[in-house]
Protein backbone atom coordinates (compact mmCIF):
# COMPACT_ATOMS: atom_id res chain seq x y z
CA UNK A 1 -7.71 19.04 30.24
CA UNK A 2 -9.95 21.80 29.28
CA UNK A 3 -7.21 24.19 29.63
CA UNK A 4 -5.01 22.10 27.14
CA UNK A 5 -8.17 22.12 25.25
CA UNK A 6 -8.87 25.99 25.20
CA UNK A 7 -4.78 26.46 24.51
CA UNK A 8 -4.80 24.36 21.78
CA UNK A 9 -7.88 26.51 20.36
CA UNK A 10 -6.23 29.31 20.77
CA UNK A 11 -3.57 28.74 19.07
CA UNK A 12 -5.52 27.48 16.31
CA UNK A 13 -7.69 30.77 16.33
CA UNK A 14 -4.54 32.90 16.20
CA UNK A 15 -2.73 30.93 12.99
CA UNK A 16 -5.98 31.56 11.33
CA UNK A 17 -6.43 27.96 11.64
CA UNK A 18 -10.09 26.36 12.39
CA UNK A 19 -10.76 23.25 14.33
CA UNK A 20 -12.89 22.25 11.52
CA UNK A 21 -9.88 22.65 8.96
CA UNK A 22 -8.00 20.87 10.98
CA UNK A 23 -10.23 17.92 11.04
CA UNK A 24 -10.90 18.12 7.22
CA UNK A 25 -6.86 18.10 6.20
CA UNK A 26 -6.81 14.96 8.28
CA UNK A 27 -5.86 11.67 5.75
CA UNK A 28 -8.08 8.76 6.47
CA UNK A 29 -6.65 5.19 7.85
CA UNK A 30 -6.75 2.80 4.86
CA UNK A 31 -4.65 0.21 6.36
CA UNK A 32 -4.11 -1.75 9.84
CA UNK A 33 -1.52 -4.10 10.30
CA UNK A 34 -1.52 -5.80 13.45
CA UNK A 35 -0.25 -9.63 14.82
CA UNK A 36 2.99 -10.46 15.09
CA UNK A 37 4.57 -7.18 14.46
CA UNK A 38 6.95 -5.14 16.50
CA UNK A 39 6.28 -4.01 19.43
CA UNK A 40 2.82 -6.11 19.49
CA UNK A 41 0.86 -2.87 19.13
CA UNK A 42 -1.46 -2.58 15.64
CA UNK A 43 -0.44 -0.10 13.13
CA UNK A 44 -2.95 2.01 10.92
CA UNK A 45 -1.73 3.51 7.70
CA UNK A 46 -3.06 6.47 5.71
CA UNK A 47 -2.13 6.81 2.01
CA UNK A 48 0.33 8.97 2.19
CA UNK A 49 2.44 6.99 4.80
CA UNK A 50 1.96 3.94 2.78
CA UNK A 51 3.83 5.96 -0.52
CA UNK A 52 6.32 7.17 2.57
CA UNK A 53 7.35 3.52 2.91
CA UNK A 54 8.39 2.69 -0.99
CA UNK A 55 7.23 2.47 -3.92
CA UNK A 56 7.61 0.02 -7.16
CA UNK A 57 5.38 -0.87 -10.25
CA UNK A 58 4.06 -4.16 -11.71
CA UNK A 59 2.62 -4.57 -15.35
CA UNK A 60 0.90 -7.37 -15.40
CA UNK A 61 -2.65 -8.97 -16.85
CA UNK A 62 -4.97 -10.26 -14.20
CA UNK A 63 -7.95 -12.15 -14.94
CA UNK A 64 -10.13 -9.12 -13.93
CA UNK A 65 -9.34 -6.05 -16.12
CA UNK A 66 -8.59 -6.01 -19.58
CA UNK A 67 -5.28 -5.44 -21.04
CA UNK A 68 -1.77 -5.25 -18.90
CA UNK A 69 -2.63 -2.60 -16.30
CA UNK A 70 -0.04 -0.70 -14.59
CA UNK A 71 0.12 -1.04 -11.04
CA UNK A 72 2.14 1.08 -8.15
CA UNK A 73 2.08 0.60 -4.69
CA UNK A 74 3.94 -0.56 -1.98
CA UNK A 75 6.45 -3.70 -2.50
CA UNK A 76 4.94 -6.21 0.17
CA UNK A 77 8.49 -7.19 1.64
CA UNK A 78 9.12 -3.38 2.30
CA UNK A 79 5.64 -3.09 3.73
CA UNK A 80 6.47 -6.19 6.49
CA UNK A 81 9.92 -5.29 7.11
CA UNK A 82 8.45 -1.74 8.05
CA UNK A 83 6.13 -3.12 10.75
CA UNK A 84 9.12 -5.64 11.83
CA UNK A 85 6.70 -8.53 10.45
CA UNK A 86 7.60 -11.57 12.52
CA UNK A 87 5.11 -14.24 11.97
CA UNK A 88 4.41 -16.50 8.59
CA UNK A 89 1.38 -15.61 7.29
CA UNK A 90 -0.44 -12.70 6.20
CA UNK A 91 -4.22 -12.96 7.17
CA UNK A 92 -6.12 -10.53 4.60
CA UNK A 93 -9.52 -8.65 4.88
CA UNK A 94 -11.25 -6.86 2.66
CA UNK A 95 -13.84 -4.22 3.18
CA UNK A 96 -16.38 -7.16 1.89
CA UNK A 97 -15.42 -9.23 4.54
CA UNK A 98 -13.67 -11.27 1.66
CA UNK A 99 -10.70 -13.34 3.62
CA UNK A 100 -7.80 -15.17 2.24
CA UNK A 101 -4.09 -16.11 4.02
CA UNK A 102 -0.95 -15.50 2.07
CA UNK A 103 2.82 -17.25 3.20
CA UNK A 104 4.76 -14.36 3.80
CA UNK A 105 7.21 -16.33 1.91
CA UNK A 106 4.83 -14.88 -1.55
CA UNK A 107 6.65 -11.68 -0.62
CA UNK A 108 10.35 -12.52 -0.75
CA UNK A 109 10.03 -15.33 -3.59
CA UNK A 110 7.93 -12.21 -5.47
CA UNK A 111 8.09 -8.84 -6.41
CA UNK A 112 4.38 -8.47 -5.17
CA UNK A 113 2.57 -5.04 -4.35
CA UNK A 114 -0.17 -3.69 -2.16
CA UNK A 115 -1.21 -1.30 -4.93
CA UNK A 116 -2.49 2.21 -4.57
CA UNK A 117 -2.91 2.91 -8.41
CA UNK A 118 -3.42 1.39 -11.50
CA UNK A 119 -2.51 3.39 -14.63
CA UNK A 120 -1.46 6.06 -12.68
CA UNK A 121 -4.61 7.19 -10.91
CA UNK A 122 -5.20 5.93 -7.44
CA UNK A 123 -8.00 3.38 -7.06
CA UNK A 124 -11.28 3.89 -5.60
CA UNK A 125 -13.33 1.27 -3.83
CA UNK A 126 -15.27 0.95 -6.89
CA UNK A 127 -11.89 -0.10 -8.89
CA UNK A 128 -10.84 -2.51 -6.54
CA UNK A 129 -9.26 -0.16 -4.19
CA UNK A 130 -8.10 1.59 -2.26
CA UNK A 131 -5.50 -1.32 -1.54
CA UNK A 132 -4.73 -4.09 -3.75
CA UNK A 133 -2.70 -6.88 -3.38
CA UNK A 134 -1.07 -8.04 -6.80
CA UNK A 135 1.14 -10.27 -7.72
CA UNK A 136 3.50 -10.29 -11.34
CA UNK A 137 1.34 -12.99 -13.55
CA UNK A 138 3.08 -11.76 -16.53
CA UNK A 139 6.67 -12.49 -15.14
CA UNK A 140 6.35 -15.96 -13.45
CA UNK A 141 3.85 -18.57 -15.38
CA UNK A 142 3.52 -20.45 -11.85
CA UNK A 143 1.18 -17.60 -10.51
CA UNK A 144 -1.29 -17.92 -13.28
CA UNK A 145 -3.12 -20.16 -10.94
CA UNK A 146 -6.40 -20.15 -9.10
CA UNK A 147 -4.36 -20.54 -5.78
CA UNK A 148 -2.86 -17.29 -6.45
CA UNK A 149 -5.48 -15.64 -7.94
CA UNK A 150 -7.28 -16.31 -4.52
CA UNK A 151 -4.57 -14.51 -2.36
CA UNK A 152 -4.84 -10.98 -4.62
CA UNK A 153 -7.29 -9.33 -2.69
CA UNK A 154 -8.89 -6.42 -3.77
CA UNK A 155 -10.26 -3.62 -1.51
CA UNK A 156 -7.54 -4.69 1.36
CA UNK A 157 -8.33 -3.05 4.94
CA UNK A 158 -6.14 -5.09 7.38
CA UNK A 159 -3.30 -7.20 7.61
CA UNK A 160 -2.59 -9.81 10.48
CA UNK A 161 0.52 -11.07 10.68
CA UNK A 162 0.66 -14.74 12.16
């Protein structure tokens, strides 16, 4: 192992590469999916694979920012087919421990995101970010409910699929 170790520094050393710049061009997980996925083995995403996967906008009001925002992220029913999402619901968390469960039928019956940005700058933990889960209240008057208002978690971390 050390030899592997000492290689691998070597290398690094040679390319003009540091260990340390290494580690700092590394993208932070944002995102685990785990559950009933394939291959039964969790999944962690970092921005960048998340925009990999698709991308689509919604503009929509939402009871918690003024105007009609404009939010881009991930469509939901690419995000699940990705991980080969077997189950039926989707068990949020936020990074507040905030909890809610979503049908994974939500996702086929609408166009909803897991949002990276909103008005074309990604969000920050501070905006409700870095993930957040919207749905299209503008297009369909059934979602201007509480119930769905519930199940648009802000500050996403993981997904379980169930």
């Amino acid at each position: 192992m050390k030899t592997i170790a000492l290689l691998f520094s070597t290398v690094l050393l040679a390319t003009g590469v540091t260990p340390f710049a290494v580690l700092a061009q590394a993208e932070a997980v944002i995102l685990t999916i785990d559950g009933a996925i394939e291959g039964g083995v969790l999944r962690d995403f970092t921005r960048s694979e998340l925009e990999a996967i698709g991308s689509s906008q919604i503009v929509t009001a939402t009871p918690w920012h003024d105007g009609s925002p404009v939010f881009e992220g991930v469509p939901m029913d690419m995000l699940l087919a990705h991980v080969g999402a077997q189950g039926t619901e989707a068990d949020v968390l936020a990074l507040n421990n905030y909890r809610t469960t979503i049908p994974l039928s939500d996702f086929s019956a609408y166009p909803v995101l897991l949002a990276l940005k909103q008005d074309g700058e990604f969000m920050s933990v501070r905006n409700k970010g870095p993930l957040f889960i919207i749905y299209p209240f503008d297009d369909f008057e059934a979602l201007r409910t509480d119930l769905y208002h519930a199940r648009s978690a802000w500050q996403v971390r993981s997904i379980t699929i169930k």
